[in-house]
PDB file of N, CA and C in Angstrom:
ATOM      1  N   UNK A   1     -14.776   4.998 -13.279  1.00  0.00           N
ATOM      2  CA  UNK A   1     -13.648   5.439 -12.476  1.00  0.00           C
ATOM      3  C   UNK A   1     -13.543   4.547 -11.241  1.00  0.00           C
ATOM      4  N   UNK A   2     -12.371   3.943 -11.194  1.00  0.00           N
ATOM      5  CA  UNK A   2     -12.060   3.272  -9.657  1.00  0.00           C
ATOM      6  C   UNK A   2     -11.684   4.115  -8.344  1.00  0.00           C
ATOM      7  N   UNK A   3     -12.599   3.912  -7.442  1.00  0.00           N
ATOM      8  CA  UNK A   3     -12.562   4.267  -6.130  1.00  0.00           C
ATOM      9  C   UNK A   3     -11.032   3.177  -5.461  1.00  0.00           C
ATOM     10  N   UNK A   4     -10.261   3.850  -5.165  1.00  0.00           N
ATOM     11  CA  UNK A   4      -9.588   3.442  -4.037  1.00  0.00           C
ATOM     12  C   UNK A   4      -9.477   4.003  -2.904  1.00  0.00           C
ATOM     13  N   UNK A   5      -8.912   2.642  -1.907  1.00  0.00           N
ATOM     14  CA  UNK A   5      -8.895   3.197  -0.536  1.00  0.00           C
ATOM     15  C   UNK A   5      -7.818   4.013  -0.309  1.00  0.00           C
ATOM     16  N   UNK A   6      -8.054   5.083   0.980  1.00  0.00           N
ATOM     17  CA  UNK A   6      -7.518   6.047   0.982  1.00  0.00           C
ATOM     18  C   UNK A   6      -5.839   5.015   1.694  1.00  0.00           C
ATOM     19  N   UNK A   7      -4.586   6.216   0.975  1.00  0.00           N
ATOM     20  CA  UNK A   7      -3.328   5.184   1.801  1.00  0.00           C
ATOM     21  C   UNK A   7      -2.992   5.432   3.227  1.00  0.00           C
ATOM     22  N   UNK A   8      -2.705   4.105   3.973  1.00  0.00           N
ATOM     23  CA  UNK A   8      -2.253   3.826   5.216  1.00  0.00           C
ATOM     24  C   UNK A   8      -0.951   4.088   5.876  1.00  0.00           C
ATOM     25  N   UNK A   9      -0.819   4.529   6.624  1.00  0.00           N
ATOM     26  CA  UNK A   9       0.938   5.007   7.624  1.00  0.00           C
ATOM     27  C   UNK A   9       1.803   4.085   6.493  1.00  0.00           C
ATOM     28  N   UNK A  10       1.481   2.704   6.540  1.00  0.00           N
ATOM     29  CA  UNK A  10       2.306   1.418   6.259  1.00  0.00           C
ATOM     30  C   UNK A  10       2.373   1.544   4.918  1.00  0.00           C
ATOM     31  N   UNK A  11       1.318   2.427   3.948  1.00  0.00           N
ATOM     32  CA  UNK A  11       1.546   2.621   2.531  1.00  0.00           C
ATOM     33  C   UNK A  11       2.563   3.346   2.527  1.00  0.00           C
ATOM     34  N   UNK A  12       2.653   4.827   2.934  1.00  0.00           N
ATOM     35  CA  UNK A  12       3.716   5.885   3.349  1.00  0.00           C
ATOM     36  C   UNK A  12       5.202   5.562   3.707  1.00  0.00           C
ATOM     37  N   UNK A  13       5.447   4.412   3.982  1.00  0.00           N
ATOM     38  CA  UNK A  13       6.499   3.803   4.188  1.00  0.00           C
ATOM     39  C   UNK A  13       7.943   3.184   3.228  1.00  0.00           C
ATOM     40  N   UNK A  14       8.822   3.873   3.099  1.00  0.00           N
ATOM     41  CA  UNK A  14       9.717   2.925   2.390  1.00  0.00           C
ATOM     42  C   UNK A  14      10.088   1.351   2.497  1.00  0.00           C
ATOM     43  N   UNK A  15      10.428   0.753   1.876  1.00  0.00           N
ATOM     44  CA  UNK A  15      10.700  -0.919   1.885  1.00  0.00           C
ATOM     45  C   UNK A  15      11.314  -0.390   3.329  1.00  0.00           C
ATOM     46  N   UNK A  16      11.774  -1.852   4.159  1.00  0.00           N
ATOM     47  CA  UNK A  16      12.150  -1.811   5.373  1.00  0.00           C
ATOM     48  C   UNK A  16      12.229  -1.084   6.788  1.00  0.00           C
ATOM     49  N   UNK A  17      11.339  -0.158   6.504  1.00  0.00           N
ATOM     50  CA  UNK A  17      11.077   1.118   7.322  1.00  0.00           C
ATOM     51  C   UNK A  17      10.560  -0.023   8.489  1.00  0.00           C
ATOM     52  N   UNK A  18       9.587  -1.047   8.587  1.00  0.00           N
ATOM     53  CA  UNK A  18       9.351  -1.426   9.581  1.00  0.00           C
ATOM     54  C   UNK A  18      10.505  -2.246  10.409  1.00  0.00           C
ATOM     55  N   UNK A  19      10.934  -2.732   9.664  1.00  0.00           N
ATOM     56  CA  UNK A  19      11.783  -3.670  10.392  1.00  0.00           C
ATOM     57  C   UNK A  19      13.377  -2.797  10.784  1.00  0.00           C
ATOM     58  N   UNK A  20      13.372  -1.460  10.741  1.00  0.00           N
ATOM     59  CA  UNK A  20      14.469  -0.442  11.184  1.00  0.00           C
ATOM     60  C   UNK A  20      13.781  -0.054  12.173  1.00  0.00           C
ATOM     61  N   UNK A  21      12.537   0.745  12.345  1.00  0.00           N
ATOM     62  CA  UNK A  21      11.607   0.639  13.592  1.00  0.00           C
ATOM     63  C   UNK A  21      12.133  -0.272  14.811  1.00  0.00           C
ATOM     64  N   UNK A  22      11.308  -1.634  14.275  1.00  0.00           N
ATOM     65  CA  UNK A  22      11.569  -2.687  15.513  1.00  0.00           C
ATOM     66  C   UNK A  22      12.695  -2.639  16.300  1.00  0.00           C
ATOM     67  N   UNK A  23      13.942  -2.581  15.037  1.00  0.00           N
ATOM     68  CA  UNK A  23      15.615  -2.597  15.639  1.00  0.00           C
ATOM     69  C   UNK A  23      15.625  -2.007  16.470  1.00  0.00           C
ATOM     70  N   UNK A  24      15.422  -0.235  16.274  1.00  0.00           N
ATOM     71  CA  UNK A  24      15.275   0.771  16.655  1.00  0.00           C
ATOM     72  C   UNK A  24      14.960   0.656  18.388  1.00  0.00           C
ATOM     73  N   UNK A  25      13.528   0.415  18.132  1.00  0.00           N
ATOM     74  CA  UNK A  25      12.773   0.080  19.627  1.00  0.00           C
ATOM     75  C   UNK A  25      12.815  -1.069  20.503  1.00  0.00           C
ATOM     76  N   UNK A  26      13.764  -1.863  19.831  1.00  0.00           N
ATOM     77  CA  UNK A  26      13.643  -3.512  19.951  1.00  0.00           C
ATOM     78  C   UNK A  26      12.596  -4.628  20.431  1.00  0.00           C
ATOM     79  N   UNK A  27      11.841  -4.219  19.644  1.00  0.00           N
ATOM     80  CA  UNK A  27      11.112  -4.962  19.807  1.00  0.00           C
ATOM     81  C   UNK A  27      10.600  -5.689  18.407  1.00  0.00           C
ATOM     82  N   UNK A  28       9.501  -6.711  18.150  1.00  0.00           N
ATOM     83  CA  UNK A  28       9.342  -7.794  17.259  1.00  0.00           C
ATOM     84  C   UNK A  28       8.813  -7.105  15.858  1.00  0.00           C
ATOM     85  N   UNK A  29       9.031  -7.082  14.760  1.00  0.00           N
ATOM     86  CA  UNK A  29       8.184  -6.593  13.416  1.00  0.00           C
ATOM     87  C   UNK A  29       6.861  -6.351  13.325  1.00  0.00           C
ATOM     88  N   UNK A  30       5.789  -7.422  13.717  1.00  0.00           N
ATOM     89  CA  UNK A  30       5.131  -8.076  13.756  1.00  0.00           C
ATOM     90  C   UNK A  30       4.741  -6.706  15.082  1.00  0.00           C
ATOM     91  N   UNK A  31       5.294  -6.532  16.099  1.00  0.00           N
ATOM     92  CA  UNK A  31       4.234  -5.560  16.487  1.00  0.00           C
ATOM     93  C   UNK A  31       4.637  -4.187  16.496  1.00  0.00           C
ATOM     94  N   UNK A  32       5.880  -4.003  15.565  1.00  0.00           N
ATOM     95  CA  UNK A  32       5.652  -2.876  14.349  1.00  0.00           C
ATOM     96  C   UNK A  32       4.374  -2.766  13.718  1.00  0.00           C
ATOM     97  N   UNK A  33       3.770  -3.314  13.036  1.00  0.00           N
ATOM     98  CA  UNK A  33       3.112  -4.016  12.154  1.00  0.00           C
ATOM     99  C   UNK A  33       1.754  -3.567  12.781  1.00  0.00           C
ATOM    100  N   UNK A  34       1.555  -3.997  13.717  1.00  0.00           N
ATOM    101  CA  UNK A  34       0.325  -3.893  14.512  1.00  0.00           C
ATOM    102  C   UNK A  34       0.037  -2.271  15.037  1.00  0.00           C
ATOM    103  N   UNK A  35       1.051  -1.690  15.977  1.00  0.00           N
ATOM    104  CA  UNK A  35       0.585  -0.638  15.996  1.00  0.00           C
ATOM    105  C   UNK A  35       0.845   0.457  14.841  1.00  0.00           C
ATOM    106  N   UNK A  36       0.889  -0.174  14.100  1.00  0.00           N
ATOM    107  CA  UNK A  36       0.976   1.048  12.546  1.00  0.00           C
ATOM    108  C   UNK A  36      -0.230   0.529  12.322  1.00  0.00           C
ATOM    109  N   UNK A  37      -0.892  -0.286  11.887  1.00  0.00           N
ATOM    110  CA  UNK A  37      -2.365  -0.843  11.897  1.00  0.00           C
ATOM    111  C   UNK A  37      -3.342  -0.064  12.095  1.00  0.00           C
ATOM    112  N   UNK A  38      -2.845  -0.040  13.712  1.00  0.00           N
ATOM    113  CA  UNK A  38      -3.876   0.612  15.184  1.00  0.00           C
ATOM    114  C   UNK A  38      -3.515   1.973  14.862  1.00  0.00           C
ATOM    115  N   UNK A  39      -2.306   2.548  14.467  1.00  0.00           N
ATOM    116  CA  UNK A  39      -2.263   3.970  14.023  1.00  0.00           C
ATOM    117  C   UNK A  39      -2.511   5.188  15.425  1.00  0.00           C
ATOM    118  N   UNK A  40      -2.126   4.507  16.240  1.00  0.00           N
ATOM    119  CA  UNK A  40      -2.635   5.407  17.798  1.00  0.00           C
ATOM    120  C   UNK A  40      -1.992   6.496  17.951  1.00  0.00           C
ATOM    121  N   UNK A  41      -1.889   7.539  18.202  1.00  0.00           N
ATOM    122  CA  UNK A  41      -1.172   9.131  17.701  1.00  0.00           C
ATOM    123  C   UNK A  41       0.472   8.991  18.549  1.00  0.00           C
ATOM    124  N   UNK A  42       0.110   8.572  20.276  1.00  0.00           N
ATOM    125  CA  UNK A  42       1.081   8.702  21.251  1.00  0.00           C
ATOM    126  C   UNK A  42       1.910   7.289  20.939  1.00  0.00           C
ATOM    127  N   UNK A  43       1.575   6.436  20.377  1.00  0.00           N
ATOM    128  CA  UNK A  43       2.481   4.955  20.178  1.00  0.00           C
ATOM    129  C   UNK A  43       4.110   5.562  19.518  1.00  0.00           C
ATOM    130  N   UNK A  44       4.867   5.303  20.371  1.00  0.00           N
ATOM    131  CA  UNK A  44       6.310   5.601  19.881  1.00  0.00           C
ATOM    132  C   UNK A  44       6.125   4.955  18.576  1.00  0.00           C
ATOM    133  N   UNK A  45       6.093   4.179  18.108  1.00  0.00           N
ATOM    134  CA  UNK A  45       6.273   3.506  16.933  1.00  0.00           C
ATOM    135  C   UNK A  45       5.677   3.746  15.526  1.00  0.00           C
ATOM    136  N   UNK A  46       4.333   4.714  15.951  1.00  0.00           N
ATOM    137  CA  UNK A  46       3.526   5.598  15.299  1.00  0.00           C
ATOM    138  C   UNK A  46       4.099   6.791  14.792  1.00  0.00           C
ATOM    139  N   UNK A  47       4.938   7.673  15.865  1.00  0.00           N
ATOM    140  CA  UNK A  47       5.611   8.855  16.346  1.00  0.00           C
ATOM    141  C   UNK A  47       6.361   8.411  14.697  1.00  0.00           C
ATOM    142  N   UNK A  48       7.369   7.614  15.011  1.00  0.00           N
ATOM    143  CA  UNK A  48       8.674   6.875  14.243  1.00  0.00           C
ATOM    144  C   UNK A  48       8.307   7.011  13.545  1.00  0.00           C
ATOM    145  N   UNK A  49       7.543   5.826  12.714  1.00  0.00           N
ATOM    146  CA  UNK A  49       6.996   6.210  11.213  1.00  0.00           C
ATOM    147  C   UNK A  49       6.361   7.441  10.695  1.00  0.00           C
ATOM    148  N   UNK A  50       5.921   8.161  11.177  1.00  0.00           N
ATOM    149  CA  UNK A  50       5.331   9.736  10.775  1.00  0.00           C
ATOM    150  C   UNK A  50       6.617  10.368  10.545  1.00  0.00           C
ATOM    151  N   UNK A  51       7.616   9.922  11.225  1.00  0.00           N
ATOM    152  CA  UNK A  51       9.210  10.873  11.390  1.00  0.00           C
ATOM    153  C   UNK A  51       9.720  10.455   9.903  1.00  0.00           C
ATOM    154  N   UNK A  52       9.474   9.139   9.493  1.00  0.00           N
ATOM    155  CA  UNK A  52       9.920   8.500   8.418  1.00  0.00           C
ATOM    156  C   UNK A  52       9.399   9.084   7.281  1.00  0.00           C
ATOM    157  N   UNK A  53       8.062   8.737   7.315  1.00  0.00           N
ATOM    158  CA  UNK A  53       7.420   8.871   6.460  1.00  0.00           C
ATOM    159  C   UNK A  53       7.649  10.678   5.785  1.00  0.00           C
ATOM    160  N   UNK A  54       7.803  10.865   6.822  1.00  0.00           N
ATOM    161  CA  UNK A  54       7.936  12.991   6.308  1.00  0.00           C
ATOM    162  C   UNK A  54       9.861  13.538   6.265  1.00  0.00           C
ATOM    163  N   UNK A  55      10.689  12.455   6.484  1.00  0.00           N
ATOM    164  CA  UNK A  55      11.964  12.428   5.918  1.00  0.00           C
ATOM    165  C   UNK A  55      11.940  12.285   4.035  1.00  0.00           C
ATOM    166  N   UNK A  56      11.273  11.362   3.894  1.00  0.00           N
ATOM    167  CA  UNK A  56      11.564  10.592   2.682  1.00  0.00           C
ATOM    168  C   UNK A  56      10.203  11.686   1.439  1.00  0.00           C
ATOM    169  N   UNK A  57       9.261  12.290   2.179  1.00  0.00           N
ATOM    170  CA  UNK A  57       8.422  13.039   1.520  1.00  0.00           C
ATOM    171  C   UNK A  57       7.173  12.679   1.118  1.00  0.00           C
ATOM    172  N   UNK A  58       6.865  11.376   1.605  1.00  0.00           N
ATOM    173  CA  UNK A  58       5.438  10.520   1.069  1.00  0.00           C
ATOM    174  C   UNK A  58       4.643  10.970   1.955  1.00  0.00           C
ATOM    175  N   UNK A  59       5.006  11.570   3.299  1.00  0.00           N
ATOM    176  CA  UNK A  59       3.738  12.352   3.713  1.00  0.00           C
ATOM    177  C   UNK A  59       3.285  13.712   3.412  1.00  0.00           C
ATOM    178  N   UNK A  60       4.023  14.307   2.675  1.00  0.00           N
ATOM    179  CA  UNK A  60       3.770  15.558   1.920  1.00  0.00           C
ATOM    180  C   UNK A  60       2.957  15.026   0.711  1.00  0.00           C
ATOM    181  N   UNK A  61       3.729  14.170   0.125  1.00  0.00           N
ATOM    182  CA  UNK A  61       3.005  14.117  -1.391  1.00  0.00           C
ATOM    183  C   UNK A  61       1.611  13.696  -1.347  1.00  0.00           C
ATOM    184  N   UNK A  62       1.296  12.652  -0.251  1.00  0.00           N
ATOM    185  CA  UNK A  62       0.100  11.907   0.395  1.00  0.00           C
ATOM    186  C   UNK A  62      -0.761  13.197   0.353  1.00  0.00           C
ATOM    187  N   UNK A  63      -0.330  14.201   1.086  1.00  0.00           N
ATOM    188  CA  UNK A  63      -0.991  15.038   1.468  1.00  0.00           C
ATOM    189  C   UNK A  63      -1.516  16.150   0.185  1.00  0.00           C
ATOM    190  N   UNK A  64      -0.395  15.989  -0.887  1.00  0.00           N
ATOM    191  CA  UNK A  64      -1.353  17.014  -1.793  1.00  0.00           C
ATOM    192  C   UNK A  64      -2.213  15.913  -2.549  1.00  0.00           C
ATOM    193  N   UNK A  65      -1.998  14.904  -2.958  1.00  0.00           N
ATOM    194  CA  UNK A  65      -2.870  14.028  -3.455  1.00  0.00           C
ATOM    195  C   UNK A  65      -4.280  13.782  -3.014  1.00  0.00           C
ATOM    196  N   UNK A  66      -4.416  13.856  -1.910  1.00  0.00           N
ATOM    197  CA  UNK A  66      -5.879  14.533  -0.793  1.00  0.00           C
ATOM    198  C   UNK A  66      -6.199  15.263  -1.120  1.00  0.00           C
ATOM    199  N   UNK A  67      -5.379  16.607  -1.431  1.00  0.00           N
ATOM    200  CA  UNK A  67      -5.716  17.692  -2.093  1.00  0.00           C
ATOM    201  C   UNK A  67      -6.884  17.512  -2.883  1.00  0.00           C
ATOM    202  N   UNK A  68      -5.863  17.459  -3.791  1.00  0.00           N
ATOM    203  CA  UNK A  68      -5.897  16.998  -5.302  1.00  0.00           C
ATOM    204  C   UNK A  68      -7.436  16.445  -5.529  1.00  0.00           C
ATOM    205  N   UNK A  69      -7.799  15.079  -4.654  1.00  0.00           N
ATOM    206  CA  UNK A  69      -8.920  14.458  -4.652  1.00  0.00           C
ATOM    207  C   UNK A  69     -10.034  15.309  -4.402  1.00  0.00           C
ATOM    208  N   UNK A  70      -9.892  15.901  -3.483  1.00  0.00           N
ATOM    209  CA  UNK A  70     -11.115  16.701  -2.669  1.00  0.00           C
ATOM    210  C   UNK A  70     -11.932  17.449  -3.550  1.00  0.00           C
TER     211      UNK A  70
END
């Protein structure tokens, strides 16, 4: 059985979610990119993608799949 790693904010993400972010906040992709990385709770950009990510439902499903594993 293959162990994989558990998924990241940036897995949770639809195609272009980062680069609507940046627009968003205006600032560069690239440090979209970074603080989704760093994953820091209070980072607006963190905030954003969690908002995203639980619009579209991949943080629900994420979440029973944890389940699921446990």
């Amino acid at each position: 059985m293959d162990v994989k790693e558990p998924l990241t904010l940036a897995d949770l993400l639809p195609r272009g979610s980062q680069q609507k972010i940046a627009e968003r906040l205006g600032i560069k992709k690239q440090a979209v990119s970074a603080a989704i990385k760093k994953c820091k709770p209070g980072n607006a950009v963190v905030i954003e993608a969690l908002r995203i990510a639980r619009e579209c439902g991949a943080l629900d499903a994420a979440q029973d799949l944890a389940k699921l594993a446990a």
